[in-house]
Protein backbone atom coordinates (compact mmCIF):
# COMPACT_ATOMS: atom_id res chain seq x y z
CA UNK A 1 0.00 0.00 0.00
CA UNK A 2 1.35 3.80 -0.96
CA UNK A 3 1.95 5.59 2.05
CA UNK A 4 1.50 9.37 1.52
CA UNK A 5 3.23 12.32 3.40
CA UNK A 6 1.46 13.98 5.69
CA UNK A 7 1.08 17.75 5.97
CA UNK A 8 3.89 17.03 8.60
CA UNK A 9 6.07 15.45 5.81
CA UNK A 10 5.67 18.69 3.91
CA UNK A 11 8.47 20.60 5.02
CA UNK A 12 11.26 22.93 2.93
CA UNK A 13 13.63 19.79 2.74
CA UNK A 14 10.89 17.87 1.19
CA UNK A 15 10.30 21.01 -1.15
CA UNK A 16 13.45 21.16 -2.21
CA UNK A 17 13.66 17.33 -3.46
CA UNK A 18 11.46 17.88 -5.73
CA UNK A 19 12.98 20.94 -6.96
CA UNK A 20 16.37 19.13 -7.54
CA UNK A 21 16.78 17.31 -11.23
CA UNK A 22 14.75 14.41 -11.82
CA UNK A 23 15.19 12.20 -15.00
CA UNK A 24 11.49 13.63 -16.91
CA UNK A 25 8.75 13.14 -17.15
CA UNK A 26 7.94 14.73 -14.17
CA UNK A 27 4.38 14.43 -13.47
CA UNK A 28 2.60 16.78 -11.02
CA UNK A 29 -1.08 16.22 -10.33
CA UNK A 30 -3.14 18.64 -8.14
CA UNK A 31 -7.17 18.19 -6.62
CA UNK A 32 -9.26 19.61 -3.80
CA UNK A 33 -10.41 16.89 -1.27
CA UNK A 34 -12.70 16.43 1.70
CA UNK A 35 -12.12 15.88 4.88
CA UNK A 36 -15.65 14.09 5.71
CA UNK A 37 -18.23 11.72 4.34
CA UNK A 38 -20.39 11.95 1.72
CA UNK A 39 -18.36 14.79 0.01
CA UNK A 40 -15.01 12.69 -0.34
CA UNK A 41 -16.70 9.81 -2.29
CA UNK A 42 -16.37 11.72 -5.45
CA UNK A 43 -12.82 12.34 -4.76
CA UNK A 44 -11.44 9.58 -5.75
CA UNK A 45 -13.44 9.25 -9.33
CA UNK A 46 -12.30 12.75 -9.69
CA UNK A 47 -8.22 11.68 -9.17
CA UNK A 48 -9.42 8.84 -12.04
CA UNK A 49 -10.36 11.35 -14.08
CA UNK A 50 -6.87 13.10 -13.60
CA UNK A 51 -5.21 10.34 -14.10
CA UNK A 52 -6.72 10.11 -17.61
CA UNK A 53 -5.77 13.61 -18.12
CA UNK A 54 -1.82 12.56 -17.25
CA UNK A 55 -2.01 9.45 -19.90
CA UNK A 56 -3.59 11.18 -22.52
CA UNK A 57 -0.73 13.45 -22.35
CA UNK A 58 1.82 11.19 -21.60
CA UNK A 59 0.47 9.14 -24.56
CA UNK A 60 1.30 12.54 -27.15
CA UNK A 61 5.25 11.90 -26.17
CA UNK A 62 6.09 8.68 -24.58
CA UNK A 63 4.90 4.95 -26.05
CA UNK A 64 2.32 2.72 -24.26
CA UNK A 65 4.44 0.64 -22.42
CA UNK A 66 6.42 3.24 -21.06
CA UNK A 67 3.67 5.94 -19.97
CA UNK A 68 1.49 2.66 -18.22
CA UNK A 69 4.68 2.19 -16.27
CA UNK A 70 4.71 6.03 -15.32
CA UNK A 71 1.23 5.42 -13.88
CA UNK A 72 1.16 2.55 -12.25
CA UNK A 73 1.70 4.05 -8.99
CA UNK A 74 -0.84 6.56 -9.47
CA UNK A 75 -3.19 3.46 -10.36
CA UNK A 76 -2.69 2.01 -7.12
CA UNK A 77 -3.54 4.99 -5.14
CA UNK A 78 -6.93 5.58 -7.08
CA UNK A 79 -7.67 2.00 -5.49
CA UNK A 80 -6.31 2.28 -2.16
CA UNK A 81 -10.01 2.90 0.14
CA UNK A 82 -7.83 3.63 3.54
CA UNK A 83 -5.83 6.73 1.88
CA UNK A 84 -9.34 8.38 0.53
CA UNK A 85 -10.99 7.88 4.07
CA UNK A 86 -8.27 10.10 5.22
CA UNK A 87 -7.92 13.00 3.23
CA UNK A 88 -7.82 16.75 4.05
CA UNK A 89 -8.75 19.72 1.75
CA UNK A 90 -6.10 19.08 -0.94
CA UNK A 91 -3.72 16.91 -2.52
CA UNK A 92 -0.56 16.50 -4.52
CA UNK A 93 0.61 13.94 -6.72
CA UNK A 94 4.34 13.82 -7.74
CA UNK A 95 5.72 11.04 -9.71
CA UNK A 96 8.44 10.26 -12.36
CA UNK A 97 10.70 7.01 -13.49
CA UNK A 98 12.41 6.97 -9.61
CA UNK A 99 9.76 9.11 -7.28
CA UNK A 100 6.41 8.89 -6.25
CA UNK A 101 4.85 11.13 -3.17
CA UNK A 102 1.48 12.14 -2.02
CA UNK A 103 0.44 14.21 0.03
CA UNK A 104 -2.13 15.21 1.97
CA UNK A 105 -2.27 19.04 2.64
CA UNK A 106 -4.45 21.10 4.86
CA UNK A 107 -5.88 23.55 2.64
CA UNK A 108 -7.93 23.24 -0.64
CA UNK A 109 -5.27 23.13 -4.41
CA UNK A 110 -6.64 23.88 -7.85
CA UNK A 111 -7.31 21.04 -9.43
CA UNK A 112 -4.46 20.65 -12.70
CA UNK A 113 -2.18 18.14 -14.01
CA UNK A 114 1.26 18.96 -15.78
CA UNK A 115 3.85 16.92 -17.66
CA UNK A 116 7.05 18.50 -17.75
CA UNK A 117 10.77 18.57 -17.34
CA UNK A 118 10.25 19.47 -14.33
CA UNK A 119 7.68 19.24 -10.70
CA UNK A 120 4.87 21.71 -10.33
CA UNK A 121 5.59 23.07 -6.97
CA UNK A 122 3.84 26.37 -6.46
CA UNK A 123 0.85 24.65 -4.51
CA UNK A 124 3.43 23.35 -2.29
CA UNK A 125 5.37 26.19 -1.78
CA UNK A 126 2.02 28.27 -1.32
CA UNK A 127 1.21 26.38 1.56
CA UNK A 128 4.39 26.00 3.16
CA UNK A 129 5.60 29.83 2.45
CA UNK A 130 2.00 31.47 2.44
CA UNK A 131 2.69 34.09 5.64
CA UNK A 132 -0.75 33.85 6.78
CA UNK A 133 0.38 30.04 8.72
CA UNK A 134 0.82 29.63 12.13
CA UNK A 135 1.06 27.44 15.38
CA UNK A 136 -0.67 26.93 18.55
CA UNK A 137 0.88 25.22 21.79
CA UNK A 138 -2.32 24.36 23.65
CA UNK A 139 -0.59 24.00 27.15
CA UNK A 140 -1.72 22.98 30.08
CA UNK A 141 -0.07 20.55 33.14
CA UNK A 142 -1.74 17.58 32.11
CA UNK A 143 -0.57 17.46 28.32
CA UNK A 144 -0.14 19.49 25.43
CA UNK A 145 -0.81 19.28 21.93
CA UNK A 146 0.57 21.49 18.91
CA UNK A 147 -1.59 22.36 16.13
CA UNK A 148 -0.78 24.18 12.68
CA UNK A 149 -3.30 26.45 10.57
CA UNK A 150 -4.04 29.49 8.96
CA UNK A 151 -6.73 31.58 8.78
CA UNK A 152 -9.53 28.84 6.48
CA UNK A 153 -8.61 25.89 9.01
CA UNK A 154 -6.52 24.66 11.84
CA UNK A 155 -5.34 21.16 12.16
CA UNK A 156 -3.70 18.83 15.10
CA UNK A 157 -0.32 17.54 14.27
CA UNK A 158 1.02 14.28 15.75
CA UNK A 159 3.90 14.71 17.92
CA UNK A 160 7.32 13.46 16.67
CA UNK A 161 9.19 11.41 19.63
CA UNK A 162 11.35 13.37 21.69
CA UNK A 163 8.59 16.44 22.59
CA UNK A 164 7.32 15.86 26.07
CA UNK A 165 3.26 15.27 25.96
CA UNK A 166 2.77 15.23 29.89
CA UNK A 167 4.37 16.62 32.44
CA UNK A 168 5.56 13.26 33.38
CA UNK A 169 7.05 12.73 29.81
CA UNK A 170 9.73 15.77 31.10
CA UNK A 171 10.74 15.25 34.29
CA UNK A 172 10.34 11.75 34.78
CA UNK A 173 11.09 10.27 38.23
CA UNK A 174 12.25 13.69 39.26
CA UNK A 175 8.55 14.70 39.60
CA UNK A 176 7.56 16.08 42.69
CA UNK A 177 5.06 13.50 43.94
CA UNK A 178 2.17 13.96 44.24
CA UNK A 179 1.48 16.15 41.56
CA UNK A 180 -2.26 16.90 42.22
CA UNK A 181 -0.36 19.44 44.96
CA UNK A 182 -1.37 21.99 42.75
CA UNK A 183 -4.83 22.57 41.41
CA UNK A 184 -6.30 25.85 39.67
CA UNK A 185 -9.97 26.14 39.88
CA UNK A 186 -12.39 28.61 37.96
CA UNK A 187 -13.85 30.07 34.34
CA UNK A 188 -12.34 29.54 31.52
CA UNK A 189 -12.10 33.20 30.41
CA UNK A 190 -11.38 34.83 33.69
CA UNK A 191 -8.86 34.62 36.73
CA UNK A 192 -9.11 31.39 38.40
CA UNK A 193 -8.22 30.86 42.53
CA UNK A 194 -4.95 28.62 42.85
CA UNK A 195 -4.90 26.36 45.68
CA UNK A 196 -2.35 24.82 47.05
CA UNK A 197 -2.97 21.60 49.33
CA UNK A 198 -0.65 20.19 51.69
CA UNK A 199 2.65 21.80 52.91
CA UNK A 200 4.35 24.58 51.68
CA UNK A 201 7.38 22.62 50.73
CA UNK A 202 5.50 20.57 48.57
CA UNK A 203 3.65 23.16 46.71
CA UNK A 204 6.80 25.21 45.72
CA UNK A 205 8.36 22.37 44.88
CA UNK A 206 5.11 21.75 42.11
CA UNK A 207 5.49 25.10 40.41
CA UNK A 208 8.94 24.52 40.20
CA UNK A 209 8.11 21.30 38.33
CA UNK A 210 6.01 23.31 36.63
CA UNK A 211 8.52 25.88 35.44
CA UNK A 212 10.65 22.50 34.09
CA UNK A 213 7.96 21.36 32.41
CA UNK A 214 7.97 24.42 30.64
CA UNK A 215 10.76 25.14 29.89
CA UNK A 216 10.80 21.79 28.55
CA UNK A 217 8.31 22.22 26.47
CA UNK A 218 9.47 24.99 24.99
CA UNK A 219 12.71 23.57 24.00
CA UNK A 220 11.28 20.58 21.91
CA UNK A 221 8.61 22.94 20.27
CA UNK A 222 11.90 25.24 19.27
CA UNK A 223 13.88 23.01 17.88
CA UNK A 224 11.56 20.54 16.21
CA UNK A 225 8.69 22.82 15.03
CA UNK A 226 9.50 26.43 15.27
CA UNK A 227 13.06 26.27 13.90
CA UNK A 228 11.87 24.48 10.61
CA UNK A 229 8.60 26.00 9.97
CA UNK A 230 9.65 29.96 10.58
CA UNK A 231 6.21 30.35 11.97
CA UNK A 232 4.73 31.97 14.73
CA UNK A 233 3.20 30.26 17.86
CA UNK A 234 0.85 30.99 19.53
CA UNK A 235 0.14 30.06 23.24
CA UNK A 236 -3.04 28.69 24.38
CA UNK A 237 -3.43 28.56 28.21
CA UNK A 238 -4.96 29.17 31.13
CA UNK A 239 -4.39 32.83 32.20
CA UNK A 240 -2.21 32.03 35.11
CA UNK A 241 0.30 29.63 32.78
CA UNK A 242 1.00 32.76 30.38
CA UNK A 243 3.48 34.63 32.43
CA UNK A 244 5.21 31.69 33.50
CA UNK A 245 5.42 30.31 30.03
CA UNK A 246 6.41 33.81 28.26
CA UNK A 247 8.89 34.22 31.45
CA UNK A 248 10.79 30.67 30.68
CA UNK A 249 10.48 30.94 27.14
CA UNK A 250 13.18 31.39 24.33
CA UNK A 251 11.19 30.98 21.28
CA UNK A 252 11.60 34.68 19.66
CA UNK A 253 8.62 33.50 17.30
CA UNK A 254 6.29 33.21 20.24
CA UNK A 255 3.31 35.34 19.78
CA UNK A 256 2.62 38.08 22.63
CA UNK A 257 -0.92 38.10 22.55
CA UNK A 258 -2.17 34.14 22.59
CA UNK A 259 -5.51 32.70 23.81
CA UNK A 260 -6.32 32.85 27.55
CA UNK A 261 -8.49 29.99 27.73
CA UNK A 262 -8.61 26.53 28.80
CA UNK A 263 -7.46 24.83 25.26
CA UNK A 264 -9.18 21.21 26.08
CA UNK A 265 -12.95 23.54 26.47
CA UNK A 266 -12.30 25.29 23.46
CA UNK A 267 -14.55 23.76 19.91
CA UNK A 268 -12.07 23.22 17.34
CA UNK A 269 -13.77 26.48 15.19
CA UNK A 270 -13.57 28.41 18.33
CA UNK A 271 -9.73 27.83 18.78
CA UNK A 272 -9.02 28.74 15.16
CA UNK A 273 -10.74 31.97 15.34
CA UNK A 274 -9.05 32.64 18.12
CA UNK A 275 -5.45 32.03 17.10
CA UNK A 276 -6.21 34.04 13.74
CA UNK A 277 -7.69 36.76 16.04
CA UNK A 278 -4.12 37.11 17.43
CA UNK A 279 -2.25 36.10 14.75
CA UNK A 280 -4.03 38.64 12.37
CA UNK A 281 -2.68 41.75 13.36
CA UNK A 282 1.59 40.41 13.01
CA UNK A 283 0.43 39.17 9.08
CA UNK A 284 -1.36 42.41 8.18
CA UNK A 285 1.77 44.61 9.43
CA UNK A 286 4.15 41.57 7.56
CA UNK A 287 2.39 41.96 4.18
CA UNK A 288 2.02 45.78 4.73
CA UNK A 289 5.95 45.82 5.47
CA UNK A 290 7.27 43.58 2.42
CA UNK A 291 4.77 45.96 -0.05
CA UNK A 292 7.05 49.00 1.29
CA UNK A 293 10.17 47.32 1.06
CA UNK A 294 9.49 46.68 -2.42
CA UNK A 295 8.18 50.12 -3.56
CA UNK A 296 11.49 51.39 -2.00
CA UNK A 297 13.61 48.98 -3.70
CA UNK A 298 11.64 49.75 -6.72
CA UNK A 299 12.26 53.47 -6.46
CA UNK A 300 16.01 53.08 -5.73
CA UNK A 301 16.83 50.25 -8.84
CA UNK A 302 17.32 47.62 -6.45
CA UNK A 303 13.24 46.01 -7.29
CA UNK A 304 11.18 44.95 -10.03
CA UNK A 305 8.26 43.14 -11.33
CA UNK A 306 9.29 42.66 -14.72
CA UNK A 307 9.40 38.53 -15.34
CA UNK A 308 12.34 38.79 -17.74
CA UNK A 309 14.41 41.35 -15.79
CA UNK A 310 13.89 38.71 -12.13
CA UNK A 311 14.70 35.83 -14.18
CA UNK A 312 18.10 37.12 -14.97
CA UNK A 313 18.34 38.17 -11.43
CA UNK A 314 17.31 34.90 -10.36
CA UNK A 315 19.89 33.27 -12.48
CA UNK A 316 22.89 35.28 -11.18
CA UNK A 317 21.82 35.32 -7.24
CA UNK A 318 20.79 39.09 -7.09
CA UNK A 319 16.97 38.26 -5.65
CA UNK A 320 17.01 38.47 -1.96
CA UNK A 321 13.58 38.07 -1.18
CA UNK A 322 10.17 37.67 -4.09
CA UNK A 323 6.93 37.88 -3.49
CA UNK A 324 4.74 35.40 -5.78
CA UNK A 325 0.74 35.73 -6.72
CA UNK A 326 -0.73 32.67 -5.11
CA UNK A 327 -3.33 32.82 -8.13
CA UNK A 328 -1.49 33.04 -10.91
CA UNK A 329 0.31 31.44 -13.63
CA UNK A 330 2.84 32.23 -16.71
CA UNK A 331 2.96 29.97 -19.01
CA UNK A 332 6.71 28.87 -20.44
CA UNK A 333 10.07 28.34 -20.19
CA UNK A 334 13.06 29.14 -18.20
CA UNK A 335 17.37 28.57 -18.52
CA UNK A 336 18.23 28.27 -15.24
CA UNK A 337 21.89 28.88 -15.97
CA UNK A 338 20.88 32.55 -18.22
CA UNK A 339 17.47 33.41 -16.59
CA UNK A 340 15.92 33.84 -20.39
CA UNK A 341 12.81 33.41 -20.26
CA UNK A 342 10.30 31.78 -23.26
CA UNK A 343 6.52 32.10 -23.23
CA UNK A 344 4.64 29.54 -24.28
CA UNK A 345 0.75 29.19 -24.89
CA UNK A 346 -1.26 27.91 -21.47
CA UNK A 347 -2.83 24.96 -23.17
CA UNK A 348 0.90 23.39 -23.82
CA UNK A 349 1.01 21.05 -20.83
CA UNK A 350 4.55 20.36 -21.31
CA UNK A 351 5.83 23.70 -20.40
CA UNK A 352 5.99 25.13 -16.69
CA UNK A 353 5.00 27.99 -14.76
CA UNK A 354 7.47 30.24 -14.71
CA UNK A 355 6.23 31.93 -11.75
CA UNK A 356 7.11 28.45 -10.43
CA UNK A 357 10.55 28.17 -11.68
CA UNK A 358 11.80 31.61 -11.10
CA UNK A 359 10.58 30.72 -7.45
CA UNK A 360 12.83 27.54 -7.32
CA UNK A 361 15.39 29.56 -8.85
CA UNK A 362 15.70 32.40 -6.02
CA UNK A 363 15.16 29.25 -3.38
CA UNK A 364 18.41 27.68 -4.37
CA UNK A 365 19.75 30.73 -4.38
CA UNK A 366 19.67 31.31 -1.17
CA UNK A 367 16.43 33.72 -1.58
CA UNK A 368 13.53 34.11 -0.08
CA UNK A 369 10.00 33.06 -1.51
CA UNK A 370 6.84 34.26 -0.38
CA UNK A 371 3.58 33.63 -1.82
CA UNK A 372 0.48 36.31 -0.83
CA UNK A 373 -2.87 36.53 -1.99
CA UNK A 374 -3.30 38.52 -5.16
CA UNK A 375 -4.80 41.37 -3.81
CA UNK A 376 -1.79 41.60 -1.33
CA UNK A 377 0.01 41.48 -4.43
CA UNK A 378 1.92 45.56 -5.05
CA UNK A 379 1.39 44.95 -8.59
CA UNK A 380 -0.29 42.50 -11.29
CA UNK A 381 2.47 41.22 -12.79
CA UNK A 382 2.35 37.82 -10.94
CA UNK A 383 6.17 38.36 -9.07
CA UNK A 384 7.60 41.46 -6.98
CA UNK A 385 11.30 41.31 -6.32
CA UNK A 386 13.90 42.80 -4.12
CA UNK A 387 17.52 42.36 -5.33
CA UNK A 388 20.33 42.24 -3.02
CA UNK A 389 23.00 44.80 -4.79
């Protein structure tokens, strides 16, 4: 049985994989899915369907035998029942003569096929470099639990080994025993009475285990989720847990304003307002700041939005950071090693985006890609860059 990548799979390493050379044909296959029944029985007839769409132009360049060999793999996945009962709000498809990968992505893709040279990747990289993502640590002393999103939907991710779940998981036998020591009582919303039972002793000892467990906590979520994802957390808590948490905590991406409510009370629509409530403000003044950055470079020689004139940037390492239209394509060609560009009609399903490749061009570059909505776009050119010199 295939086993697809998860949204936790999808990571820039991953990314970049698929933007390194791969003998062609390099097939890239792209549908919206459902999360629940009835709506995701039609899903897989619809990947069928795409499927047909890959063969028939497979079929215009490559014999029988060779393009039934190219989707075989893709064949078994239209079959397998367990993968479809699983599936989020979109899904990519990449395969070619040595790779296959799908995966399962929390947010809805346009649905589109493409045989080229090389993988369609802007879905992937509008998910994983769209700046309206973030990340919520619900906390609490019991457990916690770490869940990704942006502003459409907000999703649970499983735990890698190595991040403490419990409070237990971190300190071990050096827990101060018993734990139930400490016990905070009240609303959800509001201040809540702590009470501490039993000695003194014993109940400075539990917010010192406390203060581990934190501290803890915020290590593993560092290193292992913040570090790789560049994106914001956000802390959900109990009011009282905030200042200790902020106080202990190194994470320079941790959100100042989080969500001062019991996490475990909280509907799952309720916490995702919530986190976009507080992540809202930090993406409206990020989108507001790269639009002036550009306009400046612009007006000093150092920007542009020409497609030709980034390419060649591109190709000699002068983009430091591009903005891409999430909803757009350009239809064509580019030389990695010039940056010349070649347009091509948008019915020619062997040519690439080149909003796409000029992307994967400033990425190995050393660059930065971003991709914003279009009307967060400065102009309507599809790309925005800033060069370096």
């Amino acid at each position: 049985m295939i086993k697809p990548s998860t949204r936790i799979g999808l990571t820039n390493e991953v990314l970049a994989g698929f933007s390194s050379d791969h003998e062609p044909p390099c097939l890239s296959l792209y549908q919206p899915t459902h999360r629940r029944h009835p709506e995701n029985q039609q899903d897989p007839i619809r990947f069928r369907n795409l499927v047909k769409e890959l063969e028939a132009s497979l079929l215009q360049k490559y014999p029988t035998a060779e393009t039934r060999l190219l989707l075989e793999p893709f064949e078994a996945l239209a079959h397998d029942a367990e993968f479809w009962d699983h599936t989020l709000d979109g899904l990519a498809v990449l395969g070619g003569p040595s790779i296959f990968r799908a995966l399962i992505i929390p947010q809805p893709v346009a649905e589109l096929v493409v045989v080229a040279d090389s993988f369609h990747t802007k879905p992937l990289r509008r998910f994983l470099q769209s700046v309206d993502r973030y990340q919520v640590l619900a906390l609490s002393l019991d457990k916690i639990r770490l869940f990704e999103g942006n502003r459409h939907a907000l999703d649970e991710l499983d735990l890698i080994p190595g991040v403490p779940r419990t409070i237990a998981d971190a300190l071990g036998g050096e827990q101060t025993e018993p734990h139930q020591t400490v016990a905070s009582y009240g609303g959800i919303g509001g201040g809540s009475n702590r009470m501490h039972h039993g000695h003194g002793g014993k109940a400075d000892e539990a917010d010192i285990d406390a203060e581990r467990f934190f501290r803890a906590v915020d290590r593993a979520v560092l290193e292992h989720y913040t570090k790789p994802s560049g994106l914001p957390l956000i802390l959900a808590a109990l009011p009282e847990h905030h200042h200790l948490f902020h106080q202990v905590s190194q994470n320079p991406l941790l959100v100042a304003d989080g969500i001062g409510f019991n996490p475990d009370s909280l509907p799952a629509d309720e916490l995702r307002a919530l986190a976009w409530q507080a992540v809202e403000p930090q993406y409206q003044a990020r989108i507001a700041s790269l639009r002036e950055q550009f306009e400046q470079a612009r007006s000093k020689g150092v920007g542009s939005d020409d497609l030709a004139q980034v390419a060649e940037a591109a190709a000699s390492g002068r983009v430091e950071t591009l903005l891409v239209d999430a909803d757009r394509q350009v239809a064509g060609r580019l030389d990695g090693a010039t940056g010349r560009v070649e347009l091509a009609n948008r019915s020619d399903t062997h040519v690439d985006d080149l909003l796409d490749d000029v992307g994967e061009l400033v990425a190995k570059q050393g660059g930065t890609v971003l991709v914003i909505p279009a009307a967060r776009m400065p102009l309507r050119t599809g790309l925005a860059a800033i060069y370096r010199y």
